[in-house]
Protein backbone atom coordinates (compact mmCIF):
# COMPACT_ATOMS: atom_id res chain seq x y z
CA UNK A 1 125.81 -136.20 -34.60
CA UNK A 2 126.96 -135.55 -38.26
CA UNK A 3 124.24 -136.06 -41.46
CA UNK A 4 125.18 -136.65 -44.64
CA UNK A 5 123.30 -136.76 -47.85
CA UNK A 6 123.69 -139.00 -50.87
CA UNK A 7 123.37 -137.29 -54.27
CA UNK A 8 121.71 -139.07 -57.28
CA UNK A 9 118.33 -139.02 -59.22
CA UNK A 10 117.33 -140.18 -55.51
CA UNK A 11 118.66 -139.07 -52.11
CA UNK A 12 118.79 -140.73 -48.74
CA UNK A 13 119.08 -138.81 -45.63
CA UNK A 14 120.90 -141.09 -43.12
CA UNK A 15 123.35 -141.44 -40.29
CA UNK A 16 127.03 -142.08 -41.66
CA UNK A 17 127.71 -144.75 -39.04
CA UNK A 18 123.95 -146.34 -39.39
CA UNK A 19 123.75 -149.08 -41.95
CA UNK A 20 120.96 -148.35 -44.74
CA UNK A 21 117.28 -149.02 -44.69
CA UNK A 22 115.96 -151.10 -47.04
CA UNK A 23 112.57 -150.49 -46.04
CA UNK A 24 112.48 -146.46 -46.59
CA UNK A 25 109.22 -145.63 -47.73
CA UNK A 26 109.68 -143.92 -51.31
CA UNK A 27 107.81 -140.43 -50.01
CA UNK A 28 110.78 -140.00 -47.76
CA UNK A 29 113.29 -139.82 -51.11
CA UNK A 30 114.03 -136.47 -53.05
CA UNK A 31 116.38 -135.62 -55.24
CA UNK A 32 119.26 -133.33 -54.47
CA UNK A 33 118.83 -130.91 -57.11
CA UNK A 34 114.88 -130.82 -55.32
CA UNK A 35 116.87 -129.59 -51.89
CA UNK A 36 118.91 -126.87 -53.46
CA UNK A 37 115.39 -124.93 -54.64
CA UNK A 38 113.79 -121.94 -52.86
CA UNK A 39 110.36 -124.33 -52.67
CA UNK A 40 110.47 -127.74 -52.97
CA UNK A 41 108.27 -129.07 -55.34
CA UNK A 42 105.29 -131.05 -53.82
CA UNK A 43 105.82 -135.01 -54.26
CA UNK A 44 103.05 -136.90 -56.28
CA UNK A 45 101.97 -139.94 -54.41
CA UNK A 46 103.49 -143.15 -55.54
CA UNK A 47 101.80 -145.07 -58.30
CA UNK A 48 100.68 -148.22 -57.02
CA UNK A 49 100.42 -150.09 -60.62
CA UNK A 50 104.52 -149.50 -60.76
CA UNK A 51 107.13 -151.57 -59.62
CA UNK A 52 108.22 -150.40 -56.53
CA UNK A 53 112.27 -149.53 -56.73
CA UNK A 54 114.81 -151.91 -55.38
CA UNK A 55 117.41 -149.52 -53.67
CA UNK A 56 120.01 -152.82 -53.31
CA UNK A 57 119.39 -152.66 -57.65
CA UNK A 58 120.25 -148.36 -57.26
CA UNK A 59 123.73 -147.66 -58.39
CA UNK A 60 125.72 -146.10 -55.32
CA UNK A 61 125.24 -142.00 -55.20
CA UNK A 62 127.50 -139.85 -53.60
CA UNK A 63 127.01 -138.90 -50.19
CA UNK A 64 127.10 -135.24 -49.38
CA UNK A 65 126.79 -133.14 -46.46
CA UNK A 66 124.13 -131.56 -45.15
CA UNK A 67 126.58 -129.46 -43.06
CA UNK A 68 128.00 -127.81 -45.90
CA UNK A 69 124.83 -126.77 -48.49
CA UNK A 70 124.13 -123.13 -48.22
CA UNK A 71 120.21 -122.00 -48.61
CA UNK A 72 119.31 -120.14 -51.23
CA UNK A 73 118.66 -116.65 -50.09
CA UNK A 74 115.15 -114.99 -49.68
CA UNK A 75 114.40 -111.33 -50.40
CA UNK A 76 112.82 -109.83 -48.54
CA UNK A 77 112.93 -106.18 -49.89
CA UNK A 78 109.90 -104.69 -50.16
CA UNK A 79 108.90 -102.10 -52.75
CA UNK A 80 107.96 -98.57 -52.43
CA UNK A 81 104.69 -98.54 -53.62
CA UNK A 82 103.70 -101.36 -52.10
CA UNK A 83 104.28 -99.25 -49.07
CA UNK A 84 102.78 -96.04 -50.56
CA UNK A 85 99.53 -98.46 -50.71
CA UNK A 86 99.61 -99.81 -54.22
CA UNK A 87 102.16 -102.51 -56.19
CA UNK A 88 101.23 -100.44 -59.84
CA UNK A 89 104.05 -98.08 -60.02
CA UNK A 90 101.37 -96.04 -62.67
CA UNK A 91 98.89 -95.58 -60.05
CA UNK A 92 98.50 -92.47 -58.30
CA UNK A 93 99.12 -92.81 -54.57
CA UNK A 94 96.28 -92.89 -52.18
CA UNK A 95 94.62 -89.46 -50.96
CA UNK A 96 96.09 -88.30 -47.49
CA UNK A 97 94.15 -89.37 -44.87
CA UNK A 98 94.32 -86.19 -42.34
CA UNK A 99 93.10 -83.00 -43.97
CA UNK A 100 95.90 -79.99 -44.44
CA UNK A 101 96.04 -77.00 -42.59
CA UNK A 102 98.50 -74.43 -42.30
CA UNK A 103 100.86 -73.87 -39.64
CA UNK A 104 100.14 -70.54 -38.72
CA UNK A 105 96.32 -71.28 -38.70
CA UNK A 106 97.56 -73.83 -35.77
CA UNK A 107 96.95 -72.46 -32.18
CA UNK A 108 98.41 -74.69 -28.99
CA UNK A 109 95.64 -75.58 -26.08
CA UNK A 110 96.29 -73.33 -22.91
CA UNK A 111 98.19 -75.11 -20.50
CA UNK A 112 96.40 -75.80 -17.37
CA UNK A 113 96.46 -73.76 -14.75
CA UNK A 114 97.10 -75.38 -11.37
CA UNK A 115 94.14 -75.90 -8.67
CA UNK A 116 94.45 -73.19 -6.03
CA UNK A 117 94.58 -74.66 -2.51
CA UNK A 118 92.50 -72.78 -0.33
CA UNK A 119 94.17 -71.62 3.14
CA UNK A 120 93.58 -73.76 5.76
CA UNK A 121 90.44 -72.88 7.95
CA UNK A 122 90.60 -73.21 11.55
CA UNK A 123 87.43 -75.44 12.98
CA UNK A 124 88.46 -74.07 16.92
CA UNK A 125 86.49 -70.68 17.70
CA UNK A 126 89.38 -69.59 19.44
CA UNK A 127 91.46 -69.95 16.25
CA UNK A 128 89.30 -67.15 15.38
CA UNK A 129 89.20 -64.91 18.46
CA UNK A 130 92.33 -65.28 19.94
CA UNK A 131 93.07 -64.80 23.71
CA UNK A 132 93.75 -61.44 24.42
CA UNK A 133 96.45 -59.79 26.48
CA UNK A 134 97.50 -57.38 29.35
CA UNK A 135 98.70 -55.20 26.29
CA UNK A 136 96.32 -55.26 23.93
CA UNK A 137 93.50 -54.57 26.51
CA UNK A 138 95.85 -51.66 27.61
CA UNK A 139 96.02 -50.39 23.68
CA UNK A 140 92.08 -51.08 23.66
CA UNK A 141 91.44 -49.02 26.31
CA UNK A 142 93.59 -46.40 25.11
CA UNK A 143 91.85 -46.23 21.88
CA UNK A 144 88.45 -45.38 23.65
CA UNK A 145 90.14 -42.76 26.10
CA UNK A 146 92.23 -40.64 23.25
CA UNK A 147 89.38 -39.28 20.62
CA UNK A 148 90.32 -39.64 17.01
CA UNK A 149 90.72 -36.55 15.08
CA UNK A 150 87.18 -36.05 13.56
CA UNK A 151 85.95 -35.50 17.63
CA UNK A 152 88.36 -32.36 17.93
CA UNK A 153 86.13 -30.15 16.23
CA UNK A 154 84.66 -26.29 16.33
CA UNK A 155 81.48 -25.12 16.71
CA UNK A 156 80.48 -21.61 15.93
CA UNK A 157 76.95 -20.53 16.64
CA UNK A 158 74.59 -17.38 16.53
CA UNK A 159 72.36 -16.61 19.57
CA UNK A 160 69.40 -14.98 19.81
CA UNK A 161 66.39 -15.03 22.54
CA UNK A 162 64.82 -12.84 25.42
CA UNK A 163 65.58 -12.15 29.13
CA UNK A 164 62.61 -13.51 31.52
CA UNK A 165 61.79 -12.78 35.46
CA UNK A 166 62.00 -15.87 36.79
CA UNK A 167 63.92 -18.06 38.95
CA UNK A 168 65.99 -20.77 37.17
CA UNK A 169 63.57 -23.44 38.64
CA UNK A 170 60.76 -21.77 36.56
CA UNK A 171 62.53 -21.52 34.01
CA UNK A 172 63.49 -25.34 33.90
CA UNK A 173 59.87 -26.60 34.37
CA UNK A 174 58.65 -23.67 31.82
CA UNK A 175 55.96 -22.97 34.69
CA UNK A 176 54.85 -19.06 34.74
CA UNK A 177 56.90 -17.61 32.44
CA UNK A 178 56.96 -14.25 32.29
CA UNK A 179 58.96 -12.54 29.18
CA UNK A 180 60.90 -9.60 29.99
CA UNK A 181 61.08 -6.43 27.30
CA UNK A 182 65.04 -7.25 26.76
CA UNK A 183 66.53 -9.15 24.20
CA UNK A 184 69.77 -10.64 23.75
CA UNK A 185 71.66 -11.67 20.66
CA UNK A 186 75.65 -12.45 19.72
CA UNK A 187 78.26 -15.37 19.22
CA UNK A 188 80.07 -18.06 20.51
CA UNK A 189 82.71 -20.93 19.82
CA UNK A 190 83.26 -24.06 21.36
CA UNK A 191 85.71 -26.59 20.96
CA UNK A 192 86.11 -30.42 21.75
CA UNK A 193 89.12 -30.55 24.26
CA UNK A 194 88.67 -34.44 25.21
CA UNK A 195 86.09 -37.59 25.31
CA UNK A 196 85.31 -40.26 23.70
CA UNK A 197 82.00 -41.88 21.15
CA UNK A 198 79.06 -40.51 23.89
CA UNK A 199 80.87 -38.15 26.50
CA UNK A 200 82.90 -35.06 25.80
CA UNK A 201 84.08 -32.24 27.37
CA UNK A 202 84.40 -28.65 25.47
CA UNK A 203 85.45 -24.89 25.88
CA UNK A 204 83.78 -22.07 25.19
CA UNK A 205 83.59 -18.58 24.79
CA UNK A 206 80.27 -16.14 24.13
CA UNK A 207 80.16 -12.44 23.40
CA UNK A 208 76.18 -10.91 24.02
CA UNK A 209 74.63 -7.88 23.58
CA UNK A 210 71.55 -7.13 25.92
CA UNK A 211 69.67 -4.22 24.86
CA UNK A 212 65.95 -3.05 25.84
CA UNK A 213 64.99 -2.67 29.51
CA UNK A 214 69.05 -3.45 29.85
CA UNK A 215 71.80 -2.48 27.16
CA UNK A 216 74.90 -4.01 28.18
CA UNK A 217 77.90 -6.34 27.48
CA UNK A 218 78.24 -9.58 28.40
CA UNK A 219 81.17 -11.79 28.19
CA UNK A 220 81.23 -15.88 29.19
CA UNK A 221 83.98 -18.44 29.59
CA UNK A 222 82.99 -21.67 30.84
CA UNK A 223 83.75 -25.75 30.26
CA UNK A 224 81.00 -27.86 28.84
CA UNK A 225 80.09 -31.67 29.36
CA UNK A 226 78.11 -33.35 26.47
CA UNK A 227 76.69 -36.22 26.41
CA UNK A 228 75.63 -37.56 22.78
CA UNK A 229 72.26 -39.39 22.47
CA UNK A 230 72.99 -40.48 18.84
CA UNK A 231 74.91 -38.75 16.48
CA UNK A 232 72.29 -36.02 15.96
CA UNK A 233 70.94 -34.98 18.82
CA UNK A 234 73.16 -34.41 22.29
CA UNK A 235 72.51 -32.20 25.68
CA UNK A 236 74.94 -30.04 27.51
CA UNK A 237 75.67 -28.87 30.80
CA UNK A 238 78.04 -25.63 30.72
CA UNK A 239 79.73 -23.72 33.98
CA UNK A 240 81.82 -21.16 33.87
CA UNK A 241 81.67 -17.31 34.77
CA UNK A 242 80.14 -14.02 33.52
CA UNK A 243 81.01 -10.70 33.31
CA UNK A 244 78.45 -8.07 32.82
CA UNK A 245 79.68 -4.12 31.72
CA UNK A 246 77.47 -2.41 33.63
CA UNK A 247 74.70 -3.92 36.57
CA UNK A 248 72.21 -5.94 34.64
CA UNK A 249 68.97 -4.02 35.84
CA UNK A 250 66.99 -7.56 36.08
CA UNK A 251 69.10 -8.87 38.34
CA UNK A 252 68.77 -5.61 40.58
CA UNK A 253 65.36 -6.71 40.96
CA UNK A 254 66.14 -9.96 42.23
CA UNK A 255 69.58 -9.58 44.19
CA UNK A 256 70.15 -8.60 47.33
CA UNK A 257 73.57 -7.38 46.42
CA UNK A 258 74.11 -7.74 42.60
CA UNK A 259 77.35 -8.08 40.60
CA UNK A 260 78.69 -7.63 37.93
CA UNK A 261 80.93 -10.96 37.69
CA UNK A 262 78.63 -13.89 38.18
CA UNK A 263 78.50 -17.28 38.07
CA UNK A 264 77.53 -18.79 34.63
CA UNK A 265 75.15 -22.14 34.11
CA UNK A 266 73.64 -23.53 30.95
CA UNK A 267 71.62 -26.51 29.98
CA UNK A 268 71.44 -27.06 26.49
CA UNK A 269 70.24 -29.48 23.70
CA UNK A 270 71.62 -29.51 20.29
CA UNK A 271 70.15 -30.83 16.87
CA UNK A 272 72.65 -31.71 13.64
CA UNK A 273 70.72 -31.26 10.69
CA UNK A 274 73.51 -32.65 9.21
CA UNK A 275 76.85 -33.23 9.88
CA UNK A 276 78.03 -29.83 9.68
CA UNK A 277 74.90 -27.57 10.54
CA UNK A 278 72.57 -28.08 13.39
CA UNK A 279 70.00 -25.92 15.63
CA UNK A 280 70.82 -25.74 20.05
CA UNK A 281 68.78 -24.33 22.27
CA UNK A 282 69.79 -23.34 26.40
CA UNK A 283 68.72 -21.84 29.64
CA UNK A 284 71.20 -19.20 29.94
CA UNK A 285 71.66 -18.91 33.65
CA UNK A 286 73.72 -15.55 35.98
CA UNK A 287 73.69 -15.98 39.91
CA UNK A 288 75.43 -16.00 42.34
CA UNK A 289 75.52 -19.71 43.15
CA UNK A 290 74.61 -19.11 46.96
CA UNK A 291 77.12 -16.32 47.45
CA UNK A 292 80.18 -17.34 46.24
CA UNK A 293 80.18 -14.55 44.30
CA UNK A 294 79.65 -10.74 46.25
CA UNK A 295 77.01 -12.12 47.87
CA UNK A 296 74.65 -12.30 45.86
CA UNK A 297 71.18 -14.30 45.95
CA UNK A 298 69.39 -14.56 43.02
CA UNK A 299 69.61 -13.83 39.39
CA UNK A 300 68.61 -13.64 35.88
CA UNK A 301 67.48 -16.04 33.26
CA UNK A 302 66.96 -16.18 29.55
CA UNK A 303 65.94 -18.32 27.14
CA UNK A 304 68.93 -18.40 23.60
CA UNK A 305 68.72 -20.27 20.43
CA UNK A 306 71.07 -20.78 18.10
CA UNK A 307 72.30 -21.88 14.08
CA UNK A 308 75.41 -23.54 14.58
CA UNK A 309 77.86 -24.77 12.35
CA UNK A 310 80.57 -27.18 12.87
CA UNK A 311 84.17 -27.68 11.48
């Protein structure tokens, strides 16, 4: 609904199409040059020693609409050193609040490094030991059958000892021994053919020289079985053959019908003193094992020792 205002020393606000108020209280009233200031001034209270004003008496003012007065404009603009922190354009700005530094004195944090997730651990003991199978037992066993390379190995050792005149039994129990004025001295070399950790079986060769109450050759071949206590001390149980040069005079004391080529049996033990050098000790056995060989019964023992080396 349009307003209009009438202009004079005093101004009514009122509906157009209204008919006046005579009874407008005079705090209500401004004048209109009051309404086109920024602030309007504040209105003293009426004085109640004056006549109060007749507005039938007023002259008639000129209406005018509210519609059409424009307000005065407010600026707002805001100086800069009121936003430097001070409205004195002689003062000196305030002090900077964060200390200076230089930019190459400025080193970046490390960026984080990420958590490492641990693998996954199985809780199930047979996520640990899995179920084996036709063909890894088959590799397993294979493994213990076929010796790795360090059990293929030489052994060269240095004999020496003395013949005596007993029977092998004696000679096994060490009961009456009785030494014999021949010694016998030379060389051999064996060599791991197959086995496995505890049980192997080696060849060997021996050259010997008897000399004293018999000075002869003698040459042996034979296979040996060894079984190894721990890896420093092991026994040995060698057969083979032996072949004399001439008729060992010992065993001409004990043979019905000596020979020349005999049957050859040892028993000995060996010591490593380390794991290249080591001490072995054996019964060193001829006979005719029961006349398989010309007939002969008997034969002739001796007790070797020897410094062996291995490689």
């Amino acid at each position: 609904m349009p307003m209009t205002l009438a202009a004079s020393a005093f101004a009514e606000v009122r509906r157009l199409d209204a008919a006046p108020s005579n009874a407008l209280p005079p705090a209500l009233m401004t004048t209109a040059t009051d309404l086109q200031a920024a602030s309007p001034p504040a209105i003293a209270p009426p004085d109640p020693s004056s006549t109060p004003l007749n507005p039938a008496s007023a002259p008639p003012a000129p209406v005018i609409n509210v519609e059409t007065l424009t307000p005065a404009a407010i600026d707002y603009e805001t100086a800069g050193n009121t936003l430097n922190g001070t409205t004195d354009p002689g003062m000196a700005p305030p002090a900077r609040l964060t200390p200076e530094f230089d930019e190459a004195d400025f080193e970046p944090p490390e960026p984080l490094k990420p958590a490492e997730i641990p693998d996954t651990v199985p809780f199930e003991v047979e996520d640990y030991i899995p179920e084996p199978t036709g063909q890894s037992l088959a590799e397993a066993s294979l493994e213990v059958a076929t010796p790795p390379d360090d059990f293929i190995q030489w052994r060269a050792t240095a004999w020496g000892g003395f013949m005596t005149n007993n029977d092998l039994e004696e000679s096994l129990t060490f009961q009456g021994i009785e030494v014999e004025d021949s010694s016998i001295f030379g060389a051999g070399i064996s060599r791991t053919l197959a086995g496995g950790n505890t049980v192997k079986i080696e060849g060997e060769l021996n050259l010997l020289k008897h000399s004293g109450r018999q000075n002869h050759w003698e040459g042996t071949a034979a296979l040996a079985l060894r079984w190894e206590w721990s890896p420093s001390l092991s026994i040995a149980l060698i057969e083979g053959v032996s072949y004399a040069t001439l008729l060992p005079e010992i065993e001409d004391d004990n043979n019905t019908d000596e020979s020349q080529f005999l049957n050859y049996l040892a028993l000995e033990i060996e010591y490593l003193h380390s794991s290249q050098w080591g001490l072995a000790g054996r019964i060193h056995h001829r006979s005719g094992a029961y006349r398989q060989f010309g007939d002969a019964v008997g034969g002739s023992n001796a007790y070797i020792f020897g410094l062996r080396r291995r490689f």
